[in-house]
PDB file of N, CA and C in Angstrom:
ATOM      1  N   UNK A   1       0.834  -1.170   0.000  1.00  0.00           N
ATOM      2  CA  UNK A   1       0.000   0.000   0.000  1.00  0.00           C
ATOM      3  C   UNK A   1       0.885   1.241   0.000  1.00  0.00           C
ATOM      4  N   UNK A   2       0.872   2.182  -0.739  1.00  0.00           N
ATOM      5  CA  UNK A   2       1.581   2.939  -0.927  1.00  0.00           C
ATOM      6  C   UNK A   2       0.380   4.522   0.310  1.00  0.00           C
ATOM      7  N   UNK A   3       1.633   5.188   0.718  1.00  0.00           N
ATOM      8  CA  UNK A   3       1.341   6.203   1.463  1.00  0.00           C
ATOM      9  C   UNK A   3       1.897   7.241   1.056  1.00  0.00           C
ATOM     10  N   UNK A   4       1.556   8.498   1.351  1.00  0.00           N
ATOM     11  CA  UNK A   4       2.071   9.934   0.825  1.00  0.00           C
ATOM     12  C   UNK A   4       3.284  10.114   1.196  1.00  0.00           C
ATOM     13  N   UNK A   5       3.643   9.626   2.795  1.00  0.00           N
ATOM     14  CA  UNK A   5       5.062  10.078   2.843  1.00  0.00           C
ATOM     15  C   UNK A   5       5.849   8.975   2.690  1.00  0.00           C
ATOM     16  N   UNK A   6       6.993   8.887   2.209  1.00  0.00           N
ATOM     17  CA  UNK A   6       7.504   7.980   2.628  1.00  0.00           C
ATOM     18  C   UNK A   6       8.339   7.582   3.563  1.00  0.00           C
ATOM     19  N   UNK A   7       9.033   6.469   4.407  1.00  0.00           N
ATOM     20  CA  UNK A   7       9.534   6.241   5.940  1.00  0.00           C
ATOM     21  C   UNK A   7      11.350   6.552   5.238  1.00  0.00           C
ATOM     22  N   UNK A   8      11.555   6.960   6.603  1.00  0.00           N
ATOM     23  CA  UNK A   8      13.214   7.148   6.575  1.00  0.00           C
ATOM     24  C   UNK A   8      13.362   5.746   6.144  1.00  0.00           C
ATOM     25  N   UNK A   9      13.461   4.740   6.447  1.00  0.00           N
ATOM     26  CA  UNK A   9      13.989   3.306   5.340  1.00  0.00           C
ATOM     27  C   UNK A   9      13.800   3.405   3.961  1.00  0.00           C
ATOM     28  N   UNK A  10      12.815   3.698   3.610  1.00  0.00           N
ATOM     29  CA  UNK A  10      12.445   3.880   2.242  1.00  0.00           C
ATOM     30  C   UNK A  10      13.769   5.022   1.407  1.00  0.00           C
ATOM     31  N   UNK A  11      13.608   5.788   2.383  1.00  0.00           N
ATOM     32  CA  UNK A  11      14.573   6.794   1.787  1.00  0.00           C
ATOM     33  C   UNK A  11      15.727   6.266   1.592  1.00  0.00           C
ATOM     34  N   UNK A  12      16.630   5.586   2.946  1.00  0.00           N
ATOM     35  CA  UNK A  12      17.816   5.366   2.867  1.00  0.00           C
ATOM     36  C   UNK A  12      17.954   4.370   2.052  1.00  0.00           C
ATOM     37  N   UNK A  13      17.246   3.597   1.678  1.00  0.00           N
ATOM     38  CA  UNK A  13      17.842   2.720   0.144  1.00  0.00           C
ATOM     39  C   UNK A  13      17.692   3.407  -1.228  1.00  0.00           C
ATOM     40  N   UNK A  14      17.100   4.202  -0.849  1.00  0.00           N
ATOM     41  CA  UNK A  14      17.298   4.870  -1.893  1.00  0.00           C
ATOM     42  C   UNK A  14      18.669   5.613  -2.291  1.00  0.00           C
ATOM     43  N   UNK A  15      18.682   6.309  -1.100  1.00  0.00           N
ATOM     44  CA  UNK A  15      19.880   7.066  -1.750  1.00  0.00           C
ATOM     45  C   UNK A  15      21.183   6.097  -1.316  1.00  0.00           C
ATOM     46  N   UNK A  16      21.237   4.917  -0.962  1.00  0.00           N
ATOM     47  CA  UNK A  16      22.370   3.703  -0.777  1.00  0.00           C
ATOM     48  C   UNK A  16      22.543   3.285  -2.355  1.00  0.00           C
ATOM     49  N   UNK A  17      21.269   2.960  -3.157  1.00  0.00           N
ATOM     50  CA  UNK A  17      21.361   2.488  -4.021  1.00  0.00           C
ATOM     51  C   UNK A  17      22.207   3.392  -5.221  1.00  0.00           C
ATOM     52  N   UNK A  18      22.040   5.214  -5.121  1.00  0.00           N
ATOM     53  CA  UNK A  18      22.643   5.734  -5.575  1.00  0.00           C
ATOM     54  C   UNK A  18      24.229   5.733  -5.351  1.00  0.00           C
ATOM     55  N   UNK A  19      24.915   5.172  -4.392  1.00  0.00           N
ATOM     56  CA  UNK A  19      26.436   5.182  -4.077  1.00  0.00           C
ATOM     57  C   UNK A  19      26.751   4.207  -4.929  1.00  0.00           C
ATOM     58  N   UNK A  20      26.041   3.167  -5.505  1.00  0.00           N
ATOM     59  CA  UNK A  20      26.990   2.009  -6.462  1.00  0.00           C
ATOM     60  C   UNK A  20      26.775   2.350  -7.695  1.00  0.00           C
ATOM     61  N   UNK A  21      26.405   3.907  -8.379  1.00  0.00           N
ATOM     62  CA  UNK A  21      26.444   4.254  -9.646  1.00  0.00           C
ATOM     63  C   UNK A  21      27.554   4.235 -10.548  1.00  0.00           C
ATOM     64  N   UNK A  22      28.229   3.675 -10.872  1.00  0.00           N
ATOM     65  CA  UNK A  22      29.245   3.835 -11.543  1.00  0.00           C
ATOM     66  C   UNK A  22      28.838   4.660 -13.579  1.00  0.00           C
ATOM     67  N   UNK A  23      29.944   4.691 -13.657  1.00  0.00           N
ATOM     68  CA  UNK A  23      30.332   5.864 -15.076  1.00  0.00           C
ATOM     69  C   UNK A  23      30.471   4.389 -16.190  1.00  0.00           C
ATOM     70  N   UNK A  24      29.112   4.162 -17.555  1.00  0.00           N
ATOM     71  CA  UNK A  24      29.161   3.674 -18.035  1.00  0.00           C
ATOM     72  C   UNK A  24      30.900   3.363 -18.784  1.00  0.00           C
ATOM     73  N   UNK A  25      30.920   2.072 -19.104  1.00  0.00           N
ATOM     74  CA  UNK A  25      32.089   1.806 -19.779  1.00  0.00           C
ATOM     75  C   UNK A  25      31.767   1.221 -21.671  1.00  0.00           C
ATOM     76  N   UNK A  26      32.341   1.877 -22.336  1.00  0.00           N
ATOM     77  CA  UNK A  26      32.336   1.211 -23.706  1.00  0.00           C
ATOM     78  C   UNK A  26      33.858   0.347 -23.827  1.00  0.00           C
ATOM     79  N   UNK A  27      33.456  -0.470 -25.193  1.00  0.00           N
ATOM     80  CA  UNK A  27      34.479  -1.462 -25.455  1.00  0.00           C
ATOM     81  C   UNK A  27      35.579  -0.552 -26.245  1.00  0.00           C
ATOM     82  N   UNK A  28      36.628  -0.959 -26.046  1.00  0.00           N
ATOM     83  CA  UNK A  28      37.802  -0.618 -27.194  1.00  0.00           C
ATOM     84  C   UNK A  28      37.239  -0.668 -28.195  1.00  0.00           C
ATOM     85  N   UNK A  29      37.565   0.987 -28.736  1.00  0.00           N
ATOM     86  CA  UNK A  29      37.689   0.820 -30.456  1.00  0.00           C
ATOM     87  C   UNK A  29      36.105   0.961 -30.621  1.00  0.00           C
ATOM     88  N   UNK A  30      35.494   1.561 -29.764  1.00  0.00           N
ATOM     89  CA  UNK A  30      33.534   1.219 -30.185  1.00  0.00           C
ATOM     90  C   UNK A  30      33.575   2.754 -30.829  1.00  0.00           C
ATOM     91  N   UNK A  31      33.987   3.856 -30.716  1.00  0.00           N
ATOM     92  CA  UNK A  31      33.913   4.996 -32.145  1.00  0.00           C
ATOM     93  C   UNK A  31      34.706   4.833 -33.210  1.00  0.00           C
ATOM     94  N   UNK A  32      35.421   3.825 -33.267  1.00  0.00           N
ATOM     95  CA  UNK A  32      36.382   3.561 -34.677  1.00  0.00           C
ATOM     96  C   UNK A  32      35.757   2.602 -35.213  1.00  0.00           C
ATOM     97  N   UNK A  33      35.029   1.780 -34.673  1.00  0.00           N
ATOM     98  CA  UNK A  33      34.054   0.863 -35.016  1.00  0.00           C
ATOM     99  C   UNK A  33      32.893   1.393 -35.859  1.00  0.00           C
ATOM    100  N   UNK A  34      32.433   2.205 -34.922  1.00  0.00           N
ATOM    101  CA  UNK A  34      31.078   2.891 -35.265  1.00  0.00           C
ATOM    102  C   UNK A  34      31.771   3.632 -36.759  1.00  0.00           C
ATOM    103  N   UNK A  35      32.305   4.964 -36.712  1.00  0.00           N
ATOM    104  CA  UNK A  35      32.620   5.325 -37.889  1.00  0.00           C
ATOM    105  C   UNK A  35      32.914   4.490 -38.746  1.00  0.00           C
ATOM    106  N   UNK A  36      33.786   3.335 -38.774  1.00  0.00           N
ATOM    107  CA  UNK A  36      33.833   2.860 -40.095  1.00  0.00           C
ATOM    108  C   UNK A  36      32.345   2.098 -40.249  1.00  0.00           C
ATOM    109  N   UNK A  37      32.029   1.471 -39.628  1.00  0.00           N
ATOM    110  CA  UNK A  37      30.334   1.332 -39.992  1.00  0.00           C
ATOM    111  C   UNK A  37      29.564   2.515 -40.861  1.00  0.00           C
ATOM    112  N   UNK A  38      29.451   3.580 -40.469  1.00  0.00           N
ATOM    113  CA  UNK A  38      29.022   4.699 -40.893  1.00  0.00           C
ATOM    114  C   UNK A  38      29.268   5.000 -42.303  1.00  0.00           C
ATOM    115  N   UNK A  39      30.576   4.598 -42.597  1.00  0.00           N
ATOM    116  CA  UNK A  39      30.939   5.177 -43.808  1.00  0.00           C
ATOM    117  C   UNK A  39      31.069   3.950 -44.493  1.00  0.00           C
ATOM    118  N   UNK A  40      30.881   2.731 -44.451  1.00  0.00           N
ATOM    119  CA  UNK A  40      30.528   1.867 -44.927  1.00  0.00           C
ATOM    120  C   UNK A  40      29.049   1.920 -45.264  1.00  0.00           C
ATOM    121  N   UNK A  41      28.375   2.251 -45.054  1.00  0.00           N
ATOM    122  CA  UNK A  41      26.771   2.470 -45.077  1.00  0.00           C
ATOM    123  C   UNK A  41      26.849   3.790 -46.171  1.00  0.00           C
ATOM    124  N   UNK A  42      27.279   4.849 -46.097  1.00  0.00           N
ATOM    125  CA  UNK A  42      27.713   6.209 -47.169  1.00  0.00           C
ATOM    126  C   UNK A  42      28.359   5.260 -48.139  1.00  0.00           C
ATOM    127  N   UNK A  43      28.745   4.447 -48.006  1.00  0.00           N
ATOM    128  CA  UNK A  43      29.627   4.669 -49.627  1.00  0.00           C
ATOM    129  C   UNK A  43      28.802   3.169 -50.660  1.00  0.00           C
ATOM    130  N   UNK A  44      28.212   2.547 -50.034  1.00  0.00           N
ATOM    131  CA  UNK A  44      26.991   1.340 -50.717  1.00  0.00           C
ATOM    132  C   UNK A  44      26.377   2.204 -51.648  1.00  0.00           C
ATOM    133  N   UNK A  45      26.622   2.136 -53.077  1.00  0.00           N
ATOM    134  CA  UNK A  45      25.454   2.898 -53.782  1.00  0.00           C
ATOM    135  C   UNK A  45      24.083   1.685 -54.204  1.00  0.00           C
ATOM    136  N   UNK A  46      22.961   2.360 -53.981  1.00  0.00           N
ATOM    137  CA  UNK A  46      22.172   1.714 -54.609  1.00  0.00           C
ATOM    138  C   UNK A  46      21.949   1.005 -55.698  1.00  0.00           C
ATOM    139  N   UNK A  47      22.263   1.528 -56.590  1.00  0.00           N
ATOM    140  CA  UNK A  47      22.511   1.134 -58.117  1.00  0.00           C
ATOM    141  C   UNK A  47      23.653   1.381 -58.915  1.00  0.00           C
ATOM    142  N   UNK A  48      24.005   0.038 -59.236  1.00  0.00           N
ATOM    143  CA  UNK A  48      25.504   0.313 -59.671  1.00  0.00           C
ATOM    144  C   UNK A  48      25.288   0.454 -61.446  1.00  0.00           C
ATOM    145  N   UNK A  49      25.734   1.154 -62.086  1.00  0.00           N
ATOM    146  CA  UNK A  49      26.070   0.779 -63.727  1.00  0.00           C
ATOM    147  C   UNK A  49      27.818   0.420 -63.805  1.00  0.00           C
ATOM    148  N   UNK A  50      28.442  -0.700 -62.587  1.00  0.00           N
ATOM    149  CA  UNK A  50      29.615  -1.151 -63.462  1.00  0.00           C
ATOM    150  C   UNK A  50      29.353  -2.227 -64.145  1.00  0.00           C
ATOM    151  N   UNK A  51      28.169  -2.562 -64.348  1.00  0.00           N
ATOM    152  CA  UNK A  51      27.789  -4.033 -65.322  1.00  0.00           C
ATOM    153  C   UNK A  51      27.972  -3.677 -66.802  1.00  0.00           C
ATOM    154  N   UNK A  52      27.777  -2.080 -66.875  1.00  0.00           N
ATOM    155  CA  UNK A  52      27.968  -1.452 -68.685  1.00  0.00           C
ATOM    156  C   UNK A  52      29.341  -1.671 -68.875  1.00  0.00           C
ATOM    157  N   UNK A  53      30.218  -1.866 -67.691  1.00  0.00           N
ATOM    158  CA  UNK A  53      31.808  -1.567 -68.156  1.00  0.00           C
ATOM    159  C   UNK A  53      32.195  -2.629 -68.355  1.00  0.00           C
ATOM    160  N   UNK A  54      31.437  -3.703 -68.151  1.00  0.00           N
ATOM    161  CA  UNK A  54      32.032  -5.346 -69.221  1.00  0.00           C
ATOM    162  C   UNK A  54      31.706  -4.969 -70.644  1.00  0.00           C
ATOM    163  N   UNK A  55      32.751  -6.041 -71.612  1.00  0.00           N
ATOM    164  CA  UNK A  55      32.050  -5.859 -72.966  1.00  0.00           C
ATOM    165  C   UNK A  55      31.187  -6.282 -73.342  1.00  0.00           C
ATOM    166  N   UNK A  56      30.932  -7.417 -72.887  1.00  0.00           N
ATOM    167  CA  UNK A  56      30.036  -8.380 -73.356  1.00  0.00           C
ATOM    168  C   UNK A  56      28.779  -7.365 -73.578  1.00  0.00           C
ATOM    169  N   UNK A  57      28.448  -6.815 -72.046  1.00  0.00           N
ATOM    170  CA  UNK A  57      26.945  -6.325 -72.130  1.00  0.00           C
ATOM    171  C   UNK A  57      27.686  -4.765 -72.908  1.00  0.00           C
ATOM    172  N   UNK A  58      28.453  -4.021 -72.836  1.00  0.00           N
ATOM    173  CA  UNK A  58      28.318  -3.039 -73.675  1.00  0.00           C
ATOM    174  C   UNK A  58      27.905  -3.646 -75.591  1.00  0.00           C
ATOM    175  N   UNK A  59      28.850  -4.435 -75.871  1.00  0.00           N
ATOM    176  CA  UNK A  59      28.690  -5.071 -77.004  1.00  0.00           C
ATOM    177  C   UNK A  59      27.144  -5.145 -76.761  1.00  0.00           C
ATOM    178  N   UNK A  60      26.596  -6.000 -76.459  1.00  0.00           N
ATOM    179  CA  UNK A  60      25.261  -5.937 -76.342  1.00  0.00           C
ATOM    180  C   UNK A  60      24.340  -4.833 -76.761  1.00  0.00           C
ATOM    181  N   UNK A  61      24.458  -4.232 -75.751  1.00  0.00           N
ATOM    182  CA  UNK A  61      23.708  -2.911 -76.290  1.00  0.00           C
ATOM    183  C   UNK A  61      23.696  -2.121 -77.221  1.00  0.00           C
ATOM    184  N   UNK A  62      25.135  -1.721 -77.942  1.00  0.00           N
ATOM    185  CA  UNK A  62      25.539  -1.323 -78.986  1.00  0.00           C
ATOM    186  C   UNK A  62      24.746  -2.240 -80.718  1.00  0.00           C
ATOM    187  N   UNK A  63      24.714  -3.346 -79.934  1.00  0.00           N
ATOM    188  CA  UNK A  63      24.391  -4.389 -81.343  1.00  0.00           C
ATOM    189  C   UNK A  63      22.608  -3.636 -81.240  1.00  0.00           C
ATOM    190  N   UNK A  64      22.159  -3.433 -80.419  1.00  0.00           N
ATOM    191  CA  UNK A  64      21.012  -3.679 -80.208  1.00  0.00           C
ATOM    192  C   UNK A  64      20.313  -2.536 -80.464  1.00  0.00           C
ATOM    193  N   UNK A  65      20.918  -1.276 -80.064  1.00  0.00           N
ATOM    194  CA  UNK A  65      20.525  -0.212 -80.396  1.00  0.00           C
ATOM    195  C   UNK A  65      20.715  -0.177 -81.882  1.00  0.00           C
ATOM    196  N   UNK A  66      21.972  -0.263 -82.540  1.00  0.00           N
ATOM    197  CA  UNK A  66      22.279  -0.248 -84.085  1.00  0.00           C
ATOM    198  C   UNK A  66      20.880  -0.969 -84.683  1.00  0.00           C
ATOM    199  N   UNK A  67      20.361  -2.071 -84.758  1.00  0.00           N
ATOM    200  CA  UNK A  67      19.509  -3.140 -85.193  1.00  0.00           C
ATOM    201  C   UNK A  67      18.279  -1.774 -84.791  1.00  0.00           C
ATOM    202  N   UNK A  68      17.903  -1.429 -84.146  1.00  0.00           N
ATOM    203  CA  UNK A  68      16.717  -0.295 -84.219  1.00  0.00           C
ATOM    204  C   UNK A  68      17.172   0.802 -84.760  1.00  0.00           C
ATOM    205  N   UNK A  69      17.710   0.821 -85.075  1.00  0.00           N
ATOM    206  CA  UNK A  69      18.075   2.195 -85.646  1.00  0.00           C
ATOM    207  C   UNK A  69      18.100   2.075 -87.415  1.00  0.00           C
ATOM    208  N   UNK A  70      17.942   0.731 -88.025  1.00  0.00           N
ATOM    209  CA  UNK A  70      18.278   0.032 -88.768  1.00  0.00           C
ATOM    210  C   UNK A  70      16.825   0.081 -89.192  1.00  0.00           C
ATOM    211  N   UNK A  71      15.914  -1.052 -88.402  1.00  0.00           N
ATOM    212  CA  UNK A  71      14.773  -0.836 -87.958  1.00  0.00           C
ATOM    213  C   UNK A  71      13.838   0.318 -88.422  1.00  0.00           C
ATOM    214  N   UNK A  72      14.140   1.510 -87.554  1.00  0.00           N
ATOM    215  CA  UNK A  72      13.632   2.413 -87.931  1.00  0.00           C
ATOM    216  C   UNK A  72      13.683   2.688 -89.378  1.00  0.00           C
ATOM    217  N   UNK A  73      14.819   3.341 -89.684  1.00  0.00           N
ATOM    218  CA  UNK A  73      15.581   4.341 -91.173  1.00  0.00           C
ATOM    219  C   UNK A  73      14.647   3.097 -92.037  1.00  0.00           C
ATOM    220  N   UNK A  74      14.881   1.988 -91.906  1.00  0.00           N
ATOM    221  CA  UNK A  74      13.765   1.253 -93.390  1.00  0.00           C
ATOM    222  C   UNK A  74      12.420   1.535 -93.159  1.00  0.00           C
ATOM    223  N   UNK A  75      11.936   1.393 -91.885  1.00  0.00           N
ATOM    224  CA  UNK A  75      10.479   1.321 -92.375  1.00  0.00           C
ATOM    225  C   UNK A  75       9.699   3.008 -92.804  1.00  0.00           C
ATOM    226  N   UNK A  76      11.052   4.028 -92.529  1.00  0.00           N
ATOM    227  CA  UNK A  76      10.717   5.176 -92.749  1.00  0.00           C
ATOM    228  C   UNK A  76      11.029   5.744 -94.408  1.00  0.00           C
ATOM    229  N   UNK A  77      11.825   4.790 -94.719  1.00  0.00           N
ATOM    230  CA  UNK A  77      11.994   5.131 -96.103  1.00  0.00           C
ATOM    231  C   UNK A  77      10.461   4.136 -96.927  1.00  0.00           C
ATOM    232  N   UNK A  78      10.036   2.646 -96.549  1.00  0.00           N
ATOM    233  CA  UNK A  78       9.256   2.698 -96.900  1.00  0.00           C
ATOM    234  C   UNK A  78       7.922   3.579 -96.969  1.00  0.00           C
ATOM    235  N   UNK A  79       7.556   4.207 -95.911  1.00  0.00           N
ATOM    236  CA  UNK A  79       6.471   4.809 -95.629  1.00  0.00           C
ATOM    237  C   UNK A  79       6.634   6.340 -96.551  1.00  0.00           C
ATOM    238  N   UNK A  80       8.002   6.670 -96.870  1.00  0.00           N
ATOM    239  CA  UNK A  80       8.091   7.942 -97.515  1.00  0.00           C
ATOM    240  C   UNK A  80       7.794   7.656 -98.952  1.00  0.00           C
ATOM    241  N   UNK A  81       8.186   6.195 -99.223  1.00  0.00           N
ATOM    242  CA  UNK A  81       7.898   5.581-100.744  1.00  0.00           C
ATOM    243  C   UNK A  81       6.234   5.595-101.027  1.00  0.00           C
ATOM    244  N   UNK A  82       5.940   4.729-100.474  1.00  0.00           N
ATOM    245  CA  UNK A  82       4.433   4.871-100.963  1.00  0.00           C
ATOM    246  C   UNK A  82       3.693   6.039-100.897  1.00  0.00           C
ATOM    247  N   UNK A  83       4.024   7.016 -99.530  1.00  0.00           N
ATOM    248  CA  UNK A  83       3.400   8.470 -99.419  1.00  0.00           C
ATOM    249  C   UNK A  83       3.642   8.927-100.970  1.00  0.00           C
ATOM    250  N   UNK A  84       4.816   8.885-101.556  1.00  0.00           N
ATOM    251  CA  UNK A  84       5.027   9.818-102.772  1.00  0.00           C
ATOM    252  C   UNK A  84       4.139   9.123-104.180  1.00  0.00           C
ATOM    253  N   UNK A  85       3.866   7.752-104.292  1.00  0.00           N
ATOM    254  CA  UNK A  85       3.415   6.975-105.485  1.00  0.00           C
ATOM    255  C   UNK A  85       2.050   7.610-105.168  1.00  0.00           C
ATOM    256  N   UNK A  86       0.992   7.754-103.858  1.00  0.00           N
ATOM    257  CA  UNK A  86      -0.197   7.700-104.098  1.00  0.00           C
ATOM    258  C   UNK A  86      -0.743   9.703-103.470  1.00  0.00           C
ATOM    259  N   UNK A  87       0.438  10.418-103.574  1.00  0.00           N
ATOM    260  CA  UNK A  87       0.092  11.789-103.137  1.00  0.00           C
ATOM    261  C   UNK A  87      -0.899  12.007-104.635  1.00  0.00           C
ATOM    262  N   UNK A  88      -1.412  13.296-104.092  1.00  0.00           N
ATOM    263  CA  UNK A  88      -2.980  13.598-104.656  1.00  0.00           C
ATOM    264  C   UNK A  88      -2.427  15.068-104.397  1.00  0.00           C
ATOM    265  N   UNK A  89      -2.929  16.018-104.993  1.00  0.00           N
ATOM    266  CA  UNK A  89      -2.749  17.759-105.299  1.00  0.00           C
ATOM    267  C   UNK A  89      -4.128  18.342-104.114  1.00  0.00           C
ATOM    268  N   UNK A  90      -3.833  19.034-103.733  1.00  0.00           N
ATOM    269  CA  UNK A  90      -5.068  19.259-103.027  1.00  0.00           C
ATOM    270  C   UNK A  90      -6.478  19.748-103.996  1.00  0.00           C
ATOM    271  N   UNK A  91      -6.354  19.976-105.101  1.00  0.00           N
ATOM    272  CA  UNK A  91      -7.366  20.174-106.065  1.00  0.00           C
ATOM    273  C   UNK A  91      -7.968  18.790-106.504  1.00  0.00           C
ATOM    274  N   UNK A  92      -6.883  17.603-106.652  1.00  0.00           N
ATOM    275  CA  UNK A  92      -7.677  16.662-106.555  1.00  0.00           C
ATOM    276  C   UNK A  92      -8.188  15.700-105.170  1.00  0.00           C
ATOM    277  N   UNK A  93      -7.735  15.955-103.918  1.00  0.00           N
ATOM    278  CA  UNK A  93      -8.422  15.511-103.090  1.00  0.00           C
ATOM    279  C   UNK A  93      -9.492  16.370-103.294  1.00  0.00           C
ATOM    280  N   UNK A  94      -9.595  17.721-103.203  1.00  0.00           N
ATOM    281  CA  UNK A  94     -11.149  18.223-102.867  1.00  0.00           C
ATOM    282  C   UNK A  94     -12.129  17.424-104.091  1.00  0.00           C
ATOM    283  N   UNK A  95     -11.583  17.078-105.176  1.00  0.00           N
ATOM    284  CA  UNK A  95     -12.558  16.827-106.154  1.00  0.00           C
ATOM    285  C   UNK A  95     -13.019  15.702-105.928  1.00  0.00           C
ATOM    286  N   UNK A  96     -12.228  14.460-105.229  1.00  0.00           N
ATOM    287  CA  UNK A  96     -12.630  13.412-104.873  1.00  0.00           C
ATOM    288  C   UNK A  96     -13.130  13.637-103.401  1.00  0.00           C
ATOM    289  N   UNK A  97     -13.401  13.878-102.595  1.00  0.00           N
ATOM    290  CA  UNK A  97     -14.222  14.335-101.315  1.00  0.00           C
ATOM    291  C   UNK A  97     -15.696  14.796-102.009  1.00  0.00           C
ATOM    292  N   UNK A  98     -15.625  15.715-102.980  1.00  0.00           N
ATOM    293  CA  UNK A  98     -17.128  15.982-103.323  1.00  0.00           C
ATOM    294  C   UNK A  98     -17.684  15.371-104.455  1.00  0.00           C
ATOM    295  N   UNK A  99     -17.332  14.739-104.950  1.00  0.00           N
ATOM    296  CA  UNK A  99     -17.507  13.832-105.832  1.00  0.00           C
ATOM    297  C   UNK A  99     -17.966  14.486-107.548  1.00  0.00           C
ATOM    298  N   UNK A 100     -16.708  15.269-107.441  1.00  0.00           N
ATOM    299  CA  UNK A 100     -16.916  16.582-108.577  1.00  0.00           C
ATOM    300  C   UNK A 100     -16.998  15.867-110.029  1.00  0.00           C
ATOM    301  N   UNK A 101     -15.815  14.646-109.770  1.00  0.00           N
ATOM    302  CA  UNK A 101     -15.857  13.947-111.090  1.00  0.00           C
ATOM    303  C   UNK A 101     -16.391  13.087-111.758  1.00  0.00           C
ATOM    304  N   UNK A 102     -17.936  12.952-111.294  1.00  0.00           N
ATOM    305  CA  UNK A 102     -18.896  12.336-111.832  1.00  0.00           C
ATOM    306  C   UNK A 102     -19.952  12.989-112.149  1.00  0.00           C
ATOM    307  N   UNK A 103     -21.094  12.552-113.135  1.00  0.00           N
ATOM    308  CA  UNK A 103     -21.625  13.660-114.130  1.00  0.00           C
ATOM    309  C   UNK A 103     -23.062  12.611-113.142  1.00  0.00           C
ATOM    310  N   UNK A 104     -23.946  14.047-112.617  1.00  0.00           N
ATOM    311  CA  UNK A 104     -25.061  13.216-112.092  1.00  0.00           C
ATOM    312  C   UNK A 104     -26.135  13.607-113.576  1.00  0.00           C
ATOM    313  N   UNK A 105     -27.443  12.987-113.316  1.00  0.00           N
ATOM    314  CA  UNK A 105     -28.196  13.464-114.137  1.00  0.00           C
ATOM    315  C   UNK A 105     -28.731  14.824-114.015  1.00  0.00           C
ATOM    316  N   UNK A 106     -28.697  15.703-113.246  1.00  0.00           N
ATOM    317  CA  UNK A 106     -29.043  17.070-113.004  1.00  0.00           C
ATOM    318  C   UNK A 106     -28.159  17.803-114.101  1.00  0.00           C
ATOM    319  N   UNK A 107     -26.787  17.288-114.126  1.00  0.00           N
ATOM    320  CA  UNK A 107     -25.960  17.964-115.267  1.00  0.00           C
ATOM    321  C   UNK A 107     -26.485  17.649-116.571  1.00  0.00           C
ATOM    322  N   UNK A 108     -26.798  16.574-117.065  1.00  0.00           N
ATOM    323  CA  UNK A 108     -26.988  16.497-118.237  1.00  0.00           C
ATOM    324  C   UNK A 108     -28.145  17.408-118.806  1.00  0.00           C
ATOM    325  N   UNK A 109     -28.385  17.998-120.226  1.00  0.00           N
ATOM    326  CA  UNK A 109     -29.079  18.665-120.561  1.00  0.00           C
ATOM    327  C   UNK A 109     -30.238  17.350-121.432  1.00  0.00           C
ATOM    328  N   UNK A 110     -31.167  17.238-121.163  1.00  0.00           N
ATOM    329  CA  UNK A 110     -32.386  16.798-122.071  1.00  0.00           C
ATOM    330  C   UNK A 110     -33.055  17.034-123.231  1.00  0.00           C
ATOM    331  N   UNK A 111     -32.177  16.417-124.267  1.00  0.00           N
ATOM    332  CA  UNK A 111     -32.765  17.114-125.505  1.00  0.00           C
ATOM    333  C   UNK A 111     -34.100  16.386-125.885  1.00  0.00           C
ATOM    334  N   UNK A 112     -35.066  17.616-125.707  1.00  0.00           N
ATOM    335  CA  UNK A 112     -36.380  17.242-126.392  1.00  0.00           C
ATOM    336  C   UNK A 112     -36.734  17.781-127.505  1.00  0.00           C
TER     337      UNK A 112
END
């Protein structure tokens, strides 16, 4: 049961218990430790690109990019080929949009 004051015994272990305080001790070497930990942790990069500095995979990539690029330039010369065989003047798209070049019967004259 705890009471408001407390008894001179109470006290004196208390402050007895304070006389065996001693001054924490660390191990040898625990901040030379720690720092190189530290800077072992700073210098880990997340993501490395020394895998580009083999040849193999540079070769790689080089082949691979070239082959699209290859890729590309043809299917762009095809697409410039046919654009030019089937271009139209803009006088004749409009004529084919309205269908100028066919003779309805309203045009024809009725000879009676």
């Amino acid at each position: 049961m705890y009471t408001d004051k407390p008894d001179a015994e109470e006290v004196e272990r208390t402050l007895d218990s304070i006389n065996g305080i001693r001054r924490a001790e660390m191990p040898d070497f625990f901040y030379t430790r720690l720092e190189g930990r530290l800077n072992k942790v700073r210098r880990a990069p997340s993501f490395s690109w020394s895998f580009l500095t083999r040849p193999a995979v540079s070769l790689a990539c080089l082949s691979l990019l070239l082959v699209l690029n290859i890729t590309i330039i043809r299917s762009l010369m095809r697409t410039k080929q046919s654009a030019s065989v089937t271009t139209n003047t803009g006088l004749q798209n409009f004529a084919e949009e309205y269908a100028l070049g066919t003779t309805s019967i309203y045009n024809e004259k009725v000879n009676r």
